[in-house]
C-alpha atoms as a PDB file:
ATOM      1  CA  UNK A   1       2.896  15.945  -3.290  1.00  0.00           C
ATOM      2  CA  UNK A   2       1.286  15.138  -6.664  1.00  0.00           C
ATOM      3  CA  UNK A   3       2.363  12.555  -9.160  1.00  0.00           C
ATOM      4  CA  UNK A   4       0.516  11.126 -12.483  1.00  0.00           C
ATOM      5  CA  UNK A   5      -0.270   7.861 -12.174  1.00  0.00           C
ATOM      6  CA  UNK A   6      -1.876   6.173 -15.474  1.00  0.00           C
ATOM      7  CA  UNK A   7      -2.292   9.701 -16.632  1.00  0.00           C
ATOM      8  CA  UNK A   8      -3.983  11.392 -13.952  1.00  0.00           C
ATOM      9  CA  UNK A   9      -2.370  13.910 -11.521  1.00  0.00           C
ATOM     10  CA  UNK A  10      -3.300  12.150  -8.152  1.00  0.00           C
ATOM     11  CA  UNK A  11      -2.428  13.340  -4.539  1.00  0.00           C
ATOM     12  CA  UNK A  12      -0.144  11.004  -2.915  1.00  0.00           C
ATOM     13  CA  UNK A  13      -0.740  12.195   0.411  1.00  0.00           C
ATOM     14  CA  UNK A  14      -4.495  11.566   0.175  1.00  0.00           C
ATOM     15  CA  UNK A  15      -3.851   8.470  -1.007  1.00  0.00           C
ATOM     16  CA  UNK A  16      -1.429   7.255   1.369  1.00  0.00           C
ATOM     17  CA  UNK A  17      -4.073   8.542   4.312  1.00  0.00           C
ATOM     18  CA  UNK A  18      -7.289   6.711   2.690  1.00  0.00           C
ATOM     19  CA  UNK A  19      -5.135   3.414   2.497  1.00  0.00           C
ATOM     20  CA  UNK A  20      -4.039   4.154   5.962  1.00  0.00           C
ATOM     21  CA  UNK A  21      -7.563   4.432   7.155  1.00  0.00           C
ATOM     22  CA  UNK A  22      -8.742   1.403   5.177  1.00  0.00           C
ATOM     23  CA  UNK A  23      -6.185  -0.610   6.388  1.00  0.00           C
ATOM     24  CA  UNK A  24      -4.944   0.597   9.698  1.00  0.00           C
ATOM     25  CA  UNK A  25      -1.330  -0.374  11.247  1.00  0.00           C
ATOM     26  CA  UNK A  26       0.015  -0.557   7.686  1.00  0.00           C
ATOM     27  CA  UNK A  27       2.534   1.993   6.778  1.00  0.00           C
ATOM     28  CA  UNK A  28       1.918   3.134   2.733  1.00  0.00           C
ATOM     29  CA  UNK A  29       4.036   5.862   0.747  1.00  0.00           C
ATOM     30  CA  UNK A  30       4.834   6.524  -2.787  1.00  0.00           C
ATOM     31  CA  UNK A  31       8.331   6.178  -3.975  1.00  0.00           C
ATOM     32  CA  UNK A  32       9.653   9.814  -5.717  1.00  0.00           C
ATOM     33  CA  UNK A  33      12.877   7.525  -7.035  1.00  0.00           C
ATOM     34  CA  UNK A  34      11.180   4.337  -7.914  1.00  0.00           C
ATOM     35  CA  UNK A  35       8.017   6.018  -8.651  1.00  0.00           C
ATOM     36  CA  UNK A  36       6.151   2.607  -7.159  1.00  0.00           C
ATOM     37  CA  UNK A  37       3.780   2.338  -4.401  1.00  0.00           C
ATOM     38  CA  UNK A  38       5.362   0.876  -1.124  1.00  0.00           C
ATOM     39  CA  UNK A  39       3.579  -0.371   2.063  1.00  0.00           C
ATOM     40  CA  UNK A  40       4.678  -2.180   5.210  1.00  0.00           C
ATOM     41  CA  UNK A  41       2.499  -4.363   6.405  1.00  0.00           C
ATOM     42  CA  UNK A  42       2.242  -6.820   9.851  1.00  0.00           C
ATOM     43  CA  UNK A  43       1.745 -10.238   8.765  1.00  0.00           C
ATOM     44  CA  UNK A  44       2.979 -11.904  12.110  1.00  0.00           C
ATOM     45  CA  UNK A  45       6.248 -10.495  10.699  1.00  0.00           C
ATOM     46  CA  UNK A  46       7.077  -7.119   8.349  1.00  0.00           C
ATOM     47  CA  UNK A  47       6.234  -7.847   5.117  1.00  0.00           C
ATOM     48  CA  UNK A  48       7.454  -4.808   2.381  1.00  0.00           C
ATOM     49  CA  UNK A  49       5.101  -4.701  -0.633  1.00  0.00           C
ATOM     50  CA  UNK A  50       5.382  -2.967  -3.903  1.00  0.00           C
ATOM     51  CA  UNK A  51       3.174  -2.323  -6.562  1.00  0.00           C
ATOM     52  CA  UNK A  52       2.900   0.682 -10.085  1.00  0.00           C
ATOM     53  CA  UNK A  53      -0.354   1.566  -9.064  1.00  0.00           C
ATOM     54  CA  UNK A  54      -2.356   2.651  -5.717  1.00  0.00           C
ATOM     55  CA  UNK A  55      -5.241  -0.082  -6.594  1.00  0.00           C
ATOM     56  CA  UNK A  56      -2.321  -2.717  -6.832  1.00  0.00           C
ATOM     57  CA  UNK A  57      -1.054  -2.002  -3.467  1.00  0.00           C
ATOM     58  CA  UNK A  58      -4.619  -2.018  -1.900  1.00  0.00           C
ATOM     59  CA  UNK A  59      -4.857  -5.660  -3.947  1.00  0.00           C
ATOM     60  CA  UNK A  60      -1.493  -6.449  -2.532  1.00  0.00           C
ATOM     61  CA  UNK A  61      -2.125  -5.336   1.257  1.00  0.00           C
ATOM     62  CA  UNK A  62      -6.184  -7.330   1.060  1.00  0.00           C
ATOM     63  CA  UNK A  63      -3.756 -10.790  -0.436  1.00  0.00           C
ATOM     64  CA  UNK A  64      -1.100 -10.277   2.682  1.00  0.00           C
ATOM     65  CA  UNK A  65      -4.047  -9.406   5.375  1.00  0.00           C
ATOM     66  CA  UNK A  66      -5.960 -12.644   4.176  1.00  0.00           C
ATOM     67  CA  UNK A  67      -2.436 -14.637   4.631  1.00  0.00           C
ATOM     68  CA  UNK A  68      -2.809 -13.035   7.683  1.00  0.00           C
ATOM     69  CA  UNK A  69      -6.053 -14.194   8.795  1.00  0.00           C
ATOM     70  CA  UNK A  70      -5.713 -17.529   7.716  1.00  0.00           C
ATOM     71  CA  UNK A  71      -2.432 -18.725  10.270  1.00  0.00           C
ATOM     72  CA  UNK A  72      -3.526 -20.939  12.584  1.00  0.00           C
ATOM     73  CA  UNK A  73      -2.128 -19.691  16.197  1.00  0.00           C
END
């Protein structure tokens, strides 16, 4: 499927794949309704993120994986 995001016609499958390969175990897609960007991520619980843009989302998942990182077990 392909969706213009800040003016460009983008492939939301691609990007949903390179952001799954970047960042793997988190589940990404792109909203048709809410026409946001949506991931799932593990952050020693489910964590649902939301963001307008791809780059957001990748900012968003980098802030919870570093949250992640940091908890002392």
């Amino acid at each position: 499927m392909s969706v213009v995001v800040d003016g460009l016609l983008v492939d939301t499958v691609a990007i949903r794949r390179e952001i799954e390969r970047r960042f793997p175990g988190v589940v990404p897609w792109y909203g048709e309704h809410t026409r946001r960007w949506w991931a799932v991520v593990w952050c020693g619980r489910w964590v649902l993120l939301e963001a307008p843009t791809p780059r957001a989302l990748v900012g968003a998942i980098e802030v919870a994986a570093s949250r992640r990182s940091s908890v002392v077990r």
